[in-house]
PDB file of N, CA and C in Angstrom:
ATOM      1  N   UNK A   1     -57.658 -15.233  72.063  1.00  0.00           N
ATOM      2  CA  UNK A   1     -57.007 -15.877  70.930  1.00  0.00           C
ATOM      3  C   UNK A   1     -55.994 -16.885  71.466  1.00  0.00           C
ATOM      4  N   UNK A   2     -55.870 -17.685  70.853  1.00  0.00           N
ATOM      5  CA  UNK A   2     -55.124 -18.881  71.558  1.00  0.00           C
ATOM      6  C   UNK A   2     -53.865 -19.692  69.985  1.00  0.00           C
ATOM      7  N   UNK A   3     -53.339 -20.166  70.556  1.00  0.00           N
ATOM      8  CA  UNK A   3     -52.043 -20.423  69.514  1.00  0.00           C
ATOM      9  C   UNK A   3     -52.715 -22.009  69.384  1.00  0.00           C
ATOM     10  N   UNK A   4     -52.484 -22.815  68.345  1.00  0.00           N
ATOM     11  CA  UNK A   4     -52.661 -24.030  67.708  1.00  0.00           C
ATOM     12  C   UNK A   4     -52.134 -24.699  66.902  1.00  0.00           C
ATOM     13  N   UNK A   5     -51.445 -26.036  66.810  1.00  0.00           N
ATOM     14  CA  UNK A   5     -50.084 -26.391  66.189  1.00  0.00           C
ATOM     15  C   UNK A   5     -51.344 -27.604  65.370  1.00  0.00           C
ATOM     16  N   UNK A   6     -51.003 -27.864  64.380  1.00  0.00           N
ATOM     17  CA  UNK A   6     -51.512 -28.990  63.981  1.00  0.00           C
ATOM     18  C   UNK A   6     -50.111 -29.556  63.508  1.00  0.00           C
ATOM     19  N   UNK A   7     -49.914 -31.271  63.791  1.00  0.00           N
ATOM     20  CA  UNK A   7     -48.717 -31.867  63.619  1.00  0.00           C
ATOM     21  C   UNK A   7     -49.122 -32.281  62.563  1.00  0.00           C
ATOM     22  N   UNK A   8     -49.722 -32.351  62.359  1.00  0.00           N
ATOM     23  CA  UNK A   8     -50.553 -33.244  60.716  1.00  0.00           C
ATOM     24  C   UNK A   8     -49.800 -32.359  59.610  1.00  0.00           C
ATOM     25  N   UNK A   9     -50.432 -31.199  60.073  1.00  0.00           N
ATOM     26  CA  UNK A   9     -50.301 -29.875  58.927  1.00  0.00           C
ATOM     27  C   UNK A   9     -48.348 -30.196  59.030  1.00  0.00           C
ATOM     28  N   UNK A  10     -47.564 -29.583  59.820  1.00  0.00           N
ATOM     29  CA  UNK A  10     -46.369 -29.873  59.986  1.00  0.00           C
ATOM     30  C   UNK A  10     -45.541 -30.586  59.008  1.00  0.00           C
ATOM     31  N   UNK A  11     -46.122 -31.851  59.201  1.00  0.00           N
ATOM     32  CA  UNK A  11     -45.498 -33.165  58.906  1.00  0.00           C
ATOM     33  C   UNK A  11     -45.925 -33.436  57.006  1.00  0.00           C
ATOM     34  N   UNK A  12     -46.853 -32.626  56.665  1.00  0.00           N
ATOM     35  CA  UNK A  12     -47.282 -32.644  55.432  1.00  0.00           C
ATOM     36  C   UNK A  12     -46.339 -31.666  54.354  1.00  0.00           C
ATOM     37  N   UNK A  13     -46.251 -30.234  55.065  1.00  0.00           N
ATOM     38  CA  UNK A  13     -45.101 -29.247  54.476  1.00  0.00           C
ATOM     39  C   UNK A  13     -44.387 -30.058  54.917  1.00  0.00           C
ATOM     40  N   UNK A  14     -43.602 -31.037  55.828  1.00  0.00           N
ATOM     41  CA  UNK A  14     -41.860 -31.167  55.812  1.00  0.00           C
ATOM     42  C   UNK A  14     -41.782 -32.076  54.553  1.00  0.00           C
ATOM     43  N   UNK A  15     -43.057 -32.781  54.207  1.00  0.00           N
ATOM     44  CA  UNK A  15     -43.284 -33.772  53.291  1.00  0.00           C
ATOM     45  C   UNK A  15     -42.778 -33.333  51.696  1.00  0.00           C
ATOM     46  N   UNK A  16     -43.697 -31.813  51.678  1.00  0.00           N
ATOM     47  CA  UNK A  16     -43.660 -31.238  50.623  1.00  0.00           C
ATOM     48  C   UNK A  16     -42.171 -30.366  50.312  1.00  0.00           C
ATOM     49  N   UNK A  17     -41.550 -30.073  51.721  1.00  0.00           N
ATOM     50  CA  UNK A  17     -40.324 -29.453  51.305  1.00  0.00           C
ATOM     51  C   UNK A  17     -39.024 -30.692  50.585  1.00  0.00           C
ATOM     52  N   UNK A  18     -39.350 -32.022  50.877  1.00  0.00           N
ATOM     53  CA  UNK A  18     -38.405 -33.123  50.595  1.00  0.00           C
ATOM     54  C   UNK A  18     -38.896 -33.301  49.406  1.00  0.00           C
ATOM     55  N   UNK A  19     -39.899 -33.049  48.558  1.00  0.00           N
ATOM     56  CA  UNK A  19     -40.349 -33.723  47.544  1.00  0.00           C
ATOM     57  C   UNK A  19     -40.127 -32.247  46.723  1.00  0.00           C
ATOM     58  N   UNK A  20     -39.962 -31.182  47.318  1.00  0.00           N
ATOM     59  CA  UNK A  20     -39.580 -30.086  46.212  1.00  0.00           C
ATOM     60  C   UNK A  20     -38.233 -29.578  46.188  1.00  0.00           C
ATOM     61  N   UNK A  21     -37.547 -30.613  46.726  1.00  0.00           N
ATOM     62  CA  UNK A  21     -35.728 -31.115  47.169  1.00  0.00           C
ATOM     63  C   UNK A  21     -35.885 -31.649  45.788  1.00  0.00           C
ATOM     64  N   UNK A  22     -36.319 -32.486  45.397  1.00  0.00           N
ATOM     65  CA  UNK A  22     -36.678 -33.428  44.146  1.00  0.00           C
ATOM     66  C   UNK A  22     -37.001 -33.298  43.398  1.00  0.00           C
ATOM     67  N   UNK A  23     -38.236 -32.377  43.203  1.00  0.00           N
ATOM     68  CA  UNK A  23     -38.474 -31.994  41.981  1.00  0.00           C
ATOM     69  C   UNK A  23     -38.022 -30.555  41.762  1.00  0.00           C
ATOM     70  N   UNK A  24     -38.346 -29.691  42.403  1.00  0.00           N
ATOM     71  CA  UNK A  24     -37.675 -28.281  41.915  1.00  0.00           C
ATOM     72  C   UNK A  24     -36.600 -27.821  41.302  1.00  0.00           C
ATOM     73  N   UNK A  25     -35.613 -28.700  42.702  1.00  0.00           N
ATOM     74  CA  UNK A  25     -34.317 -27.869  43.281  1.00  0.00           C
ATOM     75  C   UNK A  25     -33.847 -28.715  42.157  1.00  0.00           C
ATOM     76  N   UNK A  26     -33.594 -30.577  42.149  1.00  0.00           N
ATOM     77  CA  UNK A  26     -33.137 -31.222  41.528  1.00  0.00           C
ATOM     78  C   UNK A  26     -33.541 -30.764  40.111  1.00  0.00           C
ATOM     79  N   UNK A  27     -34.610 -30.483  39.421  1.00  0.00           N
ATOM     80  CA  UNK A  27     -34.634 -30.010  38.275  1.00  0.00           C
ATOM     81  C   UNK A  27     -34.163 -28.817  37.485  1.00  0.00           C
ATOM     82  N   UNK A  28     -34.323 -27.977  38.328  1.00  0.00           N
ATOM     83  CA  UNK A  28     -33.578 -26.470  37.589  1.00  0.00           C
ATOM     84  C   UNK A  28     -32.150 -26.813  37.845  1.00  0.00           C
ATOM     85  N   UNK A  29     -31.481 -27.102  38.621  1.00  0.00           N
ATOM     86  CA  UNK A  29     -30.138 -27.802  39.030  1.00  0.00           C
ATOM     87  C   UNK A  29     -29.588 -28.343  37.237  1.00  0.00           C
ATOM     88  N   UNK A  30     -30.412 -29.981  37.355  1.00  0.00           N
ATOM     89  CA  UNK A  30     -29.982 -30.226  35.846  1.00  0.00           C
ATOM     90  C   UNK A  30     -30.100 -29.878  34.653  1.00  0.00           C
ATOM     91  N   UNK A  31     -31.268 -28.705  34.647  1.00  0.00           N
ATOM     92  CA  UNK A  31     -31.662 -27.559  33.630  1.00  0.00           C
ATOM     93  C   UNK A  31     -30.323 -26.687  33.557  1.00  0.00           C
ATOM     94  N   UNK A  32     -29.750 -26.173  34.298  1.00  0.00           N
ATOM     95  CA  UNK A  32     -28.879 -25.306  34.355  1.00  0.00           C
ATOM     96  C   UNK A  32     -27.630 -26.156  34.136  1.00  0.00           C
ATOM     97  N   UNK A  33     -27.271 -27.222  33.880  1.00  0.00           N
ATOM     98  CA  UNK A  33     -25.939 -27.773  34.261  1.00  0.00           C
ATOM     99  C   UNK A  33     -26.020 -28.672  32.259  1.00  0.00           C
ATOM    100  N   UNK A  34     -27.138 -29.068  32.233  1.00  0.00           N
ATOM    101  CA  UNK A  34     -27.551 -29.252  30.620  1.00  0.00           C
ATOM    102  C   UNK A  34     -27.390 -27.956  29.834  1.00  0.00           C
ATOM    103  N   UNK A  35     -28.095 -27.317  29.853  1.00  0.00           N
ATOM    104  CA  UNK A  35     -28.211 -26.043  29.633  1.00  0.00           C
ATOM    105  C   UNK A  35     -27.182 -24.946  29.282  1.00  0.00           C
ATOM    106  N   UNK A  36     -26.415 -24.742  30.494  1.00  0.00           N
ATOM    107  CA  UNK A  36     -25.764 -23.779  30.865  1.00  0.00           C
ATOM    108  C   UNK A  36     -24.514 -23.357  30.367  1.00  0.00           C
ATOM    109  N   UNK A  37     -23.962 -24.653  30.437  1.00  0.00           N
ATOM    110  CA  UNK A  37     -22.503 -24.749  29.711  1.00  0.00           C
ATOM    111  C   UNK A  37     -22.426 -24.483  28.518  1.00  0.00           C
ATOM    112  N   UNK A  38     -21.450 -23.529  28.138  1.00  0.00           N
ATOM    113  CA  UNK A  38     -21.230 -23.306  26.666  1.00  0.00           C
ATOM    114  C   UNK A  38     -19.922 -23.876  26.167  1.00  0.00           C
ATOM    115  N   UNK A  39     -19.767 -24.067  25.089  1.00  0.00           N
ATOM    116  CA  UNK A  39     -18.829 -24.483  24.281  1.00  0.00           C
ATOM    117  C   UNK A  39     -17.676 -23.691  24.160  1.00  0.00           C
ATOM    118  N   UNK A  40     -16.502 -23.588  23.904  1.00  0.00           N
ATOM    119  CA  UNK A  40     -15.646 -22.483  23.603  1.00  0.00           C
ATOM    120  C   UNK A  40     -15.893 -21.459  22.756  1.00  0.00           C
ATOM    121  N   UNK A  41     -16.195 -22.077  21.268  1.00  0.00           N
ATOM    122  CA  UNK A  41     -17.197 -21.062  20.253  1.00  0.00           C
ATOM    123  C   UNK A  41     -17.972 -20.183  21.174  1.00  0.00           C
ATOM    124  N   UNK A  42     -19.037 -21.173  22.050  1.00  0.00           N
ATOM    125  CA  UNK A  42     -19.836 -20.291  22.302  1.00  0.00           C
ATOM    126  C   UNK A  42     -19.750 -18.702  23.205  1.00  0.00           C
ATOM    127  N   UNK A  43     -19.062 -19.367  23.768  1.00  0.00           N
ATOM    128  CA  UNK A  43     -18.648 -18.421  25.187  1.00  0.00           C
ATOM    129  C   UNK A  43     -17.681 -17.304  24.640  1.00  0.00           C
ATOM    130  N   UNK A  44     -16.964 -17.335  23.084  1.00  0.00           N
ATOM    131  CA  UNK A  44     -15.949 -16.743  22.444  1.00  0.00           C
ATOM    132  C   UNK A  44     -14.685 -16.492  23.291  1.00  0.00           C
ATOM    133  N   UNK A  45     -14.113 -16.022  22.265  1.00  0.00           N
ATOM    134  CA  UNK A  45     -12.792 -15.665  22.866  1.00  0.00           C
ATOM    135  C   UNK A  45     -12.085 -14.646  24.851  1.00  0.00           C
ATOM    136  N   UNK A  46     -13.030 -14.247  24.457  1.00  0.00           N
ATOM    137  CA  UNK A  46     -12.842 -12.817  25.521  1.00  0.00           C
ATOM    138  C   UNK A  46     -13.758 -13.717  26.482  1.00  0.00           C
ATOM    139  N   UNK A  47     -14.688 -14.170  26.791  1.00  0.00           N
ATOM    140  CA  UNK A  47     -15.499 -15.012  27.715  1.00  0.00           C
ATOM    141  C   UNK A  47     -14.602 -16.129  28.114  1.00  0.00           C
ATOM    142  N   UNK A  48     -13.762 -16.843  27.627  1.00  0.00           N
ATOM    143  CA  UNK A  48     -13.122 -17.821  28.056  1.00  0.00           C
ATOM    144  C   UNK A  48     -12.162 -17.120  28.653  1.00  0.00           C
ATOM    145  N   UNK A  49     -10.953 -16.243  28.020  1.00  0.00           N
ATOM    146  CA  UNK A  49     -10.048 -15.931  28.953  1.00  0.00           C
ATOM    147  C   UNK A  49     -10.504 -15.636  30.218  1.00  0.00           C
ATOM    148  N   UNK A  50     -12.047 -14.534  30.438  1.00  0.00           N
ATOM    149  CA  UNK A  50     -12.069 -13.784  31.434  1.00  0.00           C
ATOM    150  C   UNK A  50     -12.775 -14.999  32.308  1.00  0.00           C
ATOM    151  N   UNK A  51     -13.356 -16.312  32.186  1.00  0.00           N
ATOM    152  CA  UNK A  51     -13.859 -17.429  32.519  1.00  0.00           C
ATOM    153  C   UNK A  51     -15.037 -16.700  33.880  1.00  0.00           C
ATOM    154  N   UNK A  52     -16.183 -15.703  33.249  1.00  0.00           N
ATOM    155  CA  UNK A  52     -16.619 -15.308  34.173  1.00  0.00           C
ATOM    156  C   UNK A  52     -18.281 -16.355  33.947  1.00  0.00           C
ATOM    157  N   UNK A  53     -18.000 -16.443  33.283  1.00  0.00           N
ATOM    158  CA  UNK A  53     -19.421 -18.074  33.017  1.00  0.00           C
ATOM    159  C   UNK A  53     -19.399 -19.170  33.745  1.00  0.00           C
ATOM    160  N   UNK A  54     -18.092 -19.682  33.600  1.00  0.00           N
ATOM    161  CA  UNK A  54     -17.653 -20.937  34.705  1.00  0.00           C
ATOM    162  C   UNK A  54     -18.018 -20.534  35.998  1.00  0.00           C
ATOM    163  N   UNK A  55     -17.102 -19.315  36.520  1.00  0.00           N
ATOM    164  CA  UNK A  55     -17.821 -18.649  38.035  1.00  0.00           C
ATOM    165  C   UNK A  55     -19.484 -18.666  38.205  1.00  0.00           C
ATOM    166  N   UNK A  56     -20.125 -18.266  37.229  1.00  0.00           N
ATOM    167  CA  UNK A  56     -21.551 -18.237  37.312  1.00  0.00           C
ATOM    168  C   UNK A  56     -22.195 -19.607  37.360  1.00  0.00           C
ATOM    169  N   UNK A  57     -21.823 -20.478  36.612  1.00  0.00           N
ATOM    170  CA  UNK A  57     -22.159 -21.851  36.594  1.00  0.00           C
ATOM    171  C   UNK A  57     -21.668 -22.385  38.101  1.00  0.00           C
ATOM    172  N   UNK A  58     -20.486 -22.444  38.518  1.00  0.00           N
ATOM    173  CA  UNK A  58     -20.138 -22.831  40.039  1.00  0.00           C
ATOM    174  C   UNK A  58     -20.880 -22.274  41.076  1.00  0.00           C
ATOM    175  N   UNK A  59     -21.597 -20.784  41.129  1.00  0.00           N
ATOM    176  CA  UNK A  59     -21.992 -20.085  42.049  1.00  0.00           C
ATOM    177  C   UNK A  59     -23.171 -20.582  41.918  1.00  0.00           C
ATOM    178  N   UNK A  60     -24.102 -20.987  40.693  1.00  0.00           N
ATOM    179  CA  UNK A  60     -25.229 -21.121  40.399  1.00  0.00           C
ATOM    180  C   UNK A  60     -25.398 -22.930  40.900  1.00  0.00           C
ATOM    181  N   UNK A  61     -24.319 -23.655  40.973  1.00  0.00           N
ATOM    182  CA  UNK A  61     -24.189 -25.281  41.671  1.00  0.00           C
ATOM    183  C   UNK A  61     -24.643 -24.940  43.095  1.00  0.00           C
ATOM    184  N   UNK A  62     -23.681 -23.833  43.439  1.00  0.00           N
ATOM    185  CA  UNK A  62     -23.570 -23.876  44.965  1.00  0.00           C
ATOM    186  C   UNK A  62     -24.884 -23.407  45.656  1.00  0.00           C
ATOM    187  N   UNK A  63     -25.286 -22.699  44.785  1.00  0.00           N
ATOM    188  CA  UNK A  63     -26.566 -21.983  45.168  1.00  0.00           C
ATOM    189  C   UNK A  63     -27.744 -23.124  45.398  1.00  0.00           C
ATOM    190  N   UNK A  64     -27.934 -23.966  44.336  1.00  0.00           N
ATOM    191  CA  UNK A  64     -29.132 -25.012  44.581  1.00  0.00           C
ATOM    192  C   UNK A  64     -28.366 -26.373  45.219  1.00  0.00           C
ATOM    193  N   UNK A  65     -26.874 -26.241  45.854  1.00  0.00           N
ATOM    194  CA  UNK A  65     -26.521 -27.629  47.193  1.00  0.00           C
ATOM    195  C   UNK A  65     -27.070 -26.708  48.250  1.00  0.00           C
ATOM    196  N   UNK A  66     -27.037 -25.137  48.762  1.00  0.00           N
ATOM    197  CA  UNK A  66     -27.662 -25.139  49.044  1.00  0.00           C
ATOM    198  C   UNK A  66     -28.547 -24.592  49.743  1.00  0.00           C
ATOM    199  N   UNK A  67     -29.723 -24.704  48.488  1.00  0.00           N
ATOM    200  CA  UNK A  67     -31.277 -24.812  49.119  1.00  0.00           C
ATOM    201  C   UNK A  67     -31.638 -26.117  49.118  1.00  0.00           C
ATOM    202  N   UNK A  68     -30.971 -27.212  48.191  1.00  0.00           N
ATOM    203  CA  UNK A  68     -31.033 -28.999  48.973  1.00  0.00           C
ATOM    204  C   UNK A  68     -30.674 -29.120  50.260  1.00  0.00           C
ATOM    205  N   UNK A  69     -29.656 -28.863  50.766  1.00  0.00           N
ATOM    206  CA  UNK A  69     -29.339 -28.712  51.854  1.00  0.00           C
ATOM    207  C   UNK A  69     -30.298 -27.808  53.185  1.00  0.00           C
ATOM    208  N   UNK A  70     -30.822 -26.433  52.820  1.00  0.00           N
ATOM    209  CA  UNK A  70     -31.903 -26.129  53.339  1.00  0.00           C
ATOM    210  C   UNK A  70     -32.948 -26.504  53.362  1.00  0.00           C
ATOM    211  N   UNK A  71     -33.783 -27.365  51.970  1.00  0.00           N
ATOM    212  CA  UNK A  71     -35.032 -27.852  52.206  1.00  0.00           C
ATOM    213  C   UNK A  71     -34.975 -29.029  53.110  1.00  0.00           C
ATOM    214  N   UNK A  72     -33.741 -29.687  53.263  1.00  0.00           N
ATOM    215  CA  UNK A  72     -33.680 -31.251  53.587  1.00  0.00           C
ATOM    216  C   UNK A  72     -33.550 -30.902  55.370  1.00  0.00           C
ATOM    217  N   UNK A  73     -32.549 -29.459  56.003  1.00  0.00           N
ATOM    218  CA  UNK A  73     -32.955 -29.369  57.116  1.00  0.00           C
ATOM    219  C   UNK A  73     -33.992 -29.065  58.294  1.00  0.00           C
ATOM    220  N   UNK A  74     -35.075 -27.968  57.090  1.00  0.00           N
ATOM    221  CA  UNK A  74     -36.261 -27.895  57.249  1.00  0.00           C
ATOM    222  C   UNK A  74     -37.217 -28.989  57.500  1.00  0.00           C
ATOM    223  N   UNK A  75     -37.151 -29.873  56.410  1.00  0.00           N
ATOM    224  CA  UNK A  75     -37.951 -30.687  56.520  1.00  0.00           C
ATOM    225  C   UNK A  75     -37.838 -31.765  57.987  1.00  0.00           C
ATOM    226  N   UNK A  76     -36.388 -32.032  58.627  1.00  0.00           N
ATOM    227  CA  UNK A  76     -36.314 -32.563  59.767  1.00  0.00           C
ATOM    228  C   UNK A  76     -36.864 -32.050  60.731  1.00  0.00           C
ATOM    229  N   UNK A  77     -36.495 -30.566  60.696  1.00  0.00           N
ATOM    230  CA  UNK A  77     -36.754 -29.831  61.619  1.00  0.00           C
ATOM    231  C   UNK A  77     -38.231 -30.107  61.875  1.00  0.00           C
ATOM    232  N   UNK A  78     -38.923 -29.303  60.978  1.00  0.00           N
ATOM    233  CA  UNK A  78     -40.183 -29.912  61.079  1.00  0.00           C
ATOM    234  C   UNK A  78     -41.425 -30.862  61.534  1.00  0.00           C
ATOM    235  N   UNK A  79     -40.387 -31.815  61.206  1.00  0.00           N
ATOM    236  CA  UNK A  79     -40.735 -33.337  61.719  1.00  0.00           C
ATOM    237  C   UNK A  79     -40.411 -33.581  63.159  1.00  0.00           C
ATOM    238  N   UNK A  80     -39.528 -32.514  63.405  1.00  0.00           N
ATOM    239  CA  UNK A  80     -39.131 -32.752  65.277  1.00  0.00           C
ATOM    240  C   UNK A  80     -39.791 -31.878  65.473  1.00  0.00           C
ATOM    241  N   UNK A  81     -40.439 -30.623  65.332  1.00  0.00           N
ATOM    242  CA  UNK A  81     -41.531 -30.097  65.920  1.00  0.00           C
ATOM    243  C   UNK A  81     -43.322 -30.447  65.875  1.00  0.00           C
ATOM    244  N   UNK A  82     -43.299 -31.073  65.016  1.00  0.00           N
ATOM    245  CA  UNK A  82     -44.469 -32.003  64.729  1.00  0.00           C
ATOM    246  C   UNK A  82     -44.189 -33.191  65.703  1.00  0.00           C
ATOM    247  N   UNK A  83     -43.089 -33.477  66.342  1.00  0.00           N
ATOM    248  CA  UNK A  83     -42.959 -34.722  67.225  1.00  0.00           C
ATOM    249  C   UNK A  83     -43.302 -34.118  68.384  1.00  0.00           C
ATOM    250  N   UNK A  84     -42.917 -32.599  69.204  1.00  0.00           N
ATOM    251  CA  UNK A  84     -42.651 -32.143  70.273  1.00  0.00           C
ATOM    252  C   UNK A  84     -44.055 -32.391  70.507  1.00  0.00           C
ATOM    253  N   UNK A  85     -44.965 -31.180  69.635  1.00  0.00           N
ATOM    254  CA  UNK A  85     -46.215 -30.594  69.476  1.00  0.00           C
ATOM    255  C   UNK A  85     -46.930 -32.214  70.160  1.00  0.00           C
ATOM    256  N   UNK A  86     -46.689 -33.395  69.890  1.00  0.00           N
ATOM    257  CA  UNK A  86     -47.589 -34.653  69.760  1.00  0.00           C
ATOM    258  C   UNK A  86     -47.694 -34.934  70.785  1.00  0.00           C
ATOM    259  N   UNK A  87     -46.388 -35.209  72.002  1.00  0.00           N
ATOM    260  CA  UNK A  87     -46.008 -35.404  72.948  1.00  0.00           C
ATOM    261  C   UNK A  87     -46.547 -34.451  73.737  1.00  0.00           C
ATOM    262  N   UNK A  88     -46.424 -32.850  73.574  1.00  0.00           N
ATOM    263  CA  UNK A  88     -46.973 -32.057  74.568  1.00  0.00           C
ATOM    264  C   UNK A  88     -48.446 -32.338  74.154  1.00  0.00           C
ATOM    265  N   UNK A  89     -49.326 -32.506  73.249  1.00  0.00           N
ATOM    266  CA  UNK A  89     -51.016 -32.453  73.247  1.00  0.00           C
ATOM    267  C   UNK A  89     -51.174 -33.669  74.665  1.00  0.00           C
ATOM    268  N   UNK A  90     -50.218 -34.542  74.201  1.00  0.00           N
ATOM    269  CA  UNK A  90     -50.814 -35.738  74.588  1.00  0.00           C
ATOM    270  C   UNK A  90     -50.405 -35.672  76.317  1.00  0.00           C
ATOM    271  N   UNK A  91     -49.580 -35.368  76.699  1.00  0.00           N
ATOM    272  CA  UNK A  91     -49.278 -34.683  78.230  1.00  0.00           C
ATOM    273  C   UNK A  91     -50.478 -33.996  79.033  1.00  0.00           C
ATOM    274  N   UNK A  92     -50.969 -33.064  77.792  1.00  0.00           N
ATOM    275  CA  UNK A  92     -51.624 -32.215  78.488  1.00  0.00           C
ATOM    276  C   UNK A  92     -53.194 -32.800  78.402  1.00  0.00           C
ATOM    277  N   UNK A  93     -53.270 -33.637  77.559  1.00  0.00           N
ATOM    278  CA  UNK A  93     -54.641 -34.605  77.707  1.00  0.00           C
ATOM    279  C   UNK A  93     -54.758 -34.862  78.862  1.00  0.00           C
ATOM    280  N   UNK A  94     -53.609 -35.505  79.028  1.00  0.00           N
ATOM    281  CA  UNK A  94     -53.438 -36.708  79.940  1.00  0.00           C
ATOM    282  C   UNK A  94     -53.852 -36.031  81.779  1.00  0.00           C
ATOM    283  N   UNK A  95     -53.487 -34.769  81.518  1.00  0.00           N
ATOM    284  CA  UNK A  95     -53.426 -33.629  82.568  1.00  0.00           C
ATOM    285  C   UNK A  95     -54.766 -33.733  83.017  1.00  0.00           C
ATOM    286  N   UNK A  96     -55.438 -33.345  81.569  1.00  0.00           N
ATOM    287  CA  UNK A  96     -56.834 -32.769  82.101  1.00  0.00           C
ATOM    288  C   UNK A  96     -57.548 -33.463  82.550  1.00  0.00           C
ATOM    289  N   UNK A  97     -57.366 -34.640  81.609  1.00  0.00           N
ATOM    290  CA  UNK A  97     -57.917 -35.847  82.402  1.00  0.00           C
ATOM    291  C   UNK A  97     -57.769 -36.568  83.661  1.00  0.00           C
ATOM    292  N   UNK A  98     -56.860 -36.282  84.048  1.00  0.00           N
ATOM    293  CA  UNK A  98     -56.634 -36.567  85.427  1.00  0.00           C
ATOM    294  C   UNK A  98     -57.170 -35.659  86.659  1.00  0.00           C
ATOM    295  N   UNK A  99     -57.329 -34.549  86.290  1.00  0.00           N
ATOM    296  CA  UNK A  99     -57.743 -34.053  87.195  1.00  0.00           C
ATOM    297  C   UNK A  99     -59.263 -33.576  87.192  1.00  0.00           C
ATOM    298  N   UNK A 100     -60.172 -34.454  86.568  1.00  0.00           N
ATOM    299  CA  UNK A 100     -61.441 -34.574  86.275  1.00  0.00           C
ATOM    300  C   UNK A 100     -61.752 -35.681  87.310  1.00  0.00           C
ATOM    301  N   UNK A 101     -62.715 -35.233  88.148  1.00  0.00           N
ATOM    302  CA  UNK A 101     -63.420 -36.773  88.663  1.00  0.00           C
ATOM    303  C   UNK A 101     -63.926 -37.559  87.997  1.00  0.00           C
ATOM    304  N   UNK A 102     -63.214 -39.205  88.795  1.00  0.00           N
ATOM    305  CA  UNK A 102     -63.970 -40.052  87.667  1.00  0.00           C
ATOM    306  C   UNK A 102     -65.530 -40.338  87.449  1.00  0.00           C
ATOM    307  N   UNK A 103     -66.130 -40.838  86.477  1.00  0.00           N
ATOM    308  CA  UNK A 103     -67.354 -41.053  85.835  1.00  0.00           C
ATOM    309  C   UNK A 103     -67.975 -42.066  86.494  1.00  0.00           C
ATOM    310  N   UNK A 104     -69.045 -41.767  87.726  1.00  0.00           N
ATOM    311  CA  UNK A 104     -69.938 -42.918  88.209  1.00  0.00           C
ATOM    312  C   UNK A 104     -70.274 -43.939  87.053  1.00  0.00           C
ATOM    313  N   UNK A 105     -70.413 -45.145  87.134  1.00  0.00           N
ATOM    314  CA  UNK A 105     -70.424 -45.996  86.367  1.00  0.00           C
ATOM    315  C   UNK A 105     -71.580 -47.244  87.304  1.00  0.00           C
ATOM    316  N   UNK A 106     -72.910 -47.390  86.327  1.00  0.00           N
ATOM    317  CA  UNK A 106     -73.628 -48.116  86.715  1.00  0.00           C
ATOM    318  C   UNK A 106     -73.362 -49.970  87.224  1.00  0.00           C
ATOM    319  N   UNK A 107     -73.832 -50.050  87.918  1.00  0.00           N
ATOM    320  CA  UNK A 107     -73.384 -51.317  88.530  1.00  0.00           C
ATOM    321  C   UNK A 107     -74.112 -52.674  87.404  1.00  0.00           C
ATOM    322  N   UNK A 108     -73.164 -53.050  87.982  1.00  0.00           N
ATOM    323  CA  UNK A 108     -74.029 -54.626  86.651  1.00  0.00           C
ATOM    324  C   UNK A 108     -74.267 -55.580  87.416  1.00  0.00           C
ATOM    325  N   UNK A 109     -75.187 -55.456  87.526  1.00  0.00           N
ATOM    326  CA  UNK A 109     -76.359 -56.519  88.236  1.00  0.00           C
ATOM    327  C   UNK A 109     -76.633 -57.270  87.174  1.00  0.00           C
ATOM    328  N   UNK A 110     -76.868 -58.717  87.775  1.00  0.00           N
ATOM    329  CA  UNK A 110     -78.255 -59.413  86.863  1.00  0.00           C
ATOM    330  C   UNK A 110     -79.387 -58.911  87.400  1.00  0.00           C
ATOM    331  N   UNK A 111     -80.088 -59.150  86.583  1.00  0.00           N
ATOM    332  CA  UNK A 111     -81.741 -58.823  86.727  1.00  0.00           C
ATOM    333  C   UNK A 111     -82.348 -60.400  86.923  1.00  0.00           C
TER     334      UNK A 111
END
């Protein structure tokens, strides 16, 4: 059994983790921030003094900066191991090939 990196594959999830930075994270984010906040009525009397909604709303900000913040380091990351992976294939091409004798090659004569 042998281990196998595809940089392609790599570079496609870091793709998909930046674009679900954007749509996911960024959307439930402004779902919750539209959403979330209540009015004084709403939240009543005893909810405002004890202001344990506001805490939930702040914890619930901090929570999706971050998994923005995590998808966005992933996705670099990614992209530098999809770089390593490219560099080492191509090293080790370069290896094998070198230490292959070269290919007799017919002479070119005119006829």
């Amino acid at each position: 059994m042998t281990f196998h990196v595809e940089p392609v594959a790599l570079r496609d999830f870091s793709a998909e983790l930046s674009t679900a930075r954007y749509d996911e994270i960024t959307r439930a984010e402004l779902y919750v921030k539209l959403w979330g906040d209540l009015s004084l009525h709403q939240q009543g009397v005893i909810g405002a003094v004890i202001g344990q909604h506001r805490r939930l709303m702040d914890q619930l900000v901090d929570m999706f900066d971050a998994l923005e913040t995590l998808a966005i380091r992933n996705s670099e990351s990614l992209q530098t191991i999809a770089g390593v992976y490219e560099v080492m294939d191509a090293q080790a091409a370069a290896e094998i090939d070198a230490s292959l004798p070269p290919t007799p090659r017919p002479l070119n004569t005119p006829i």
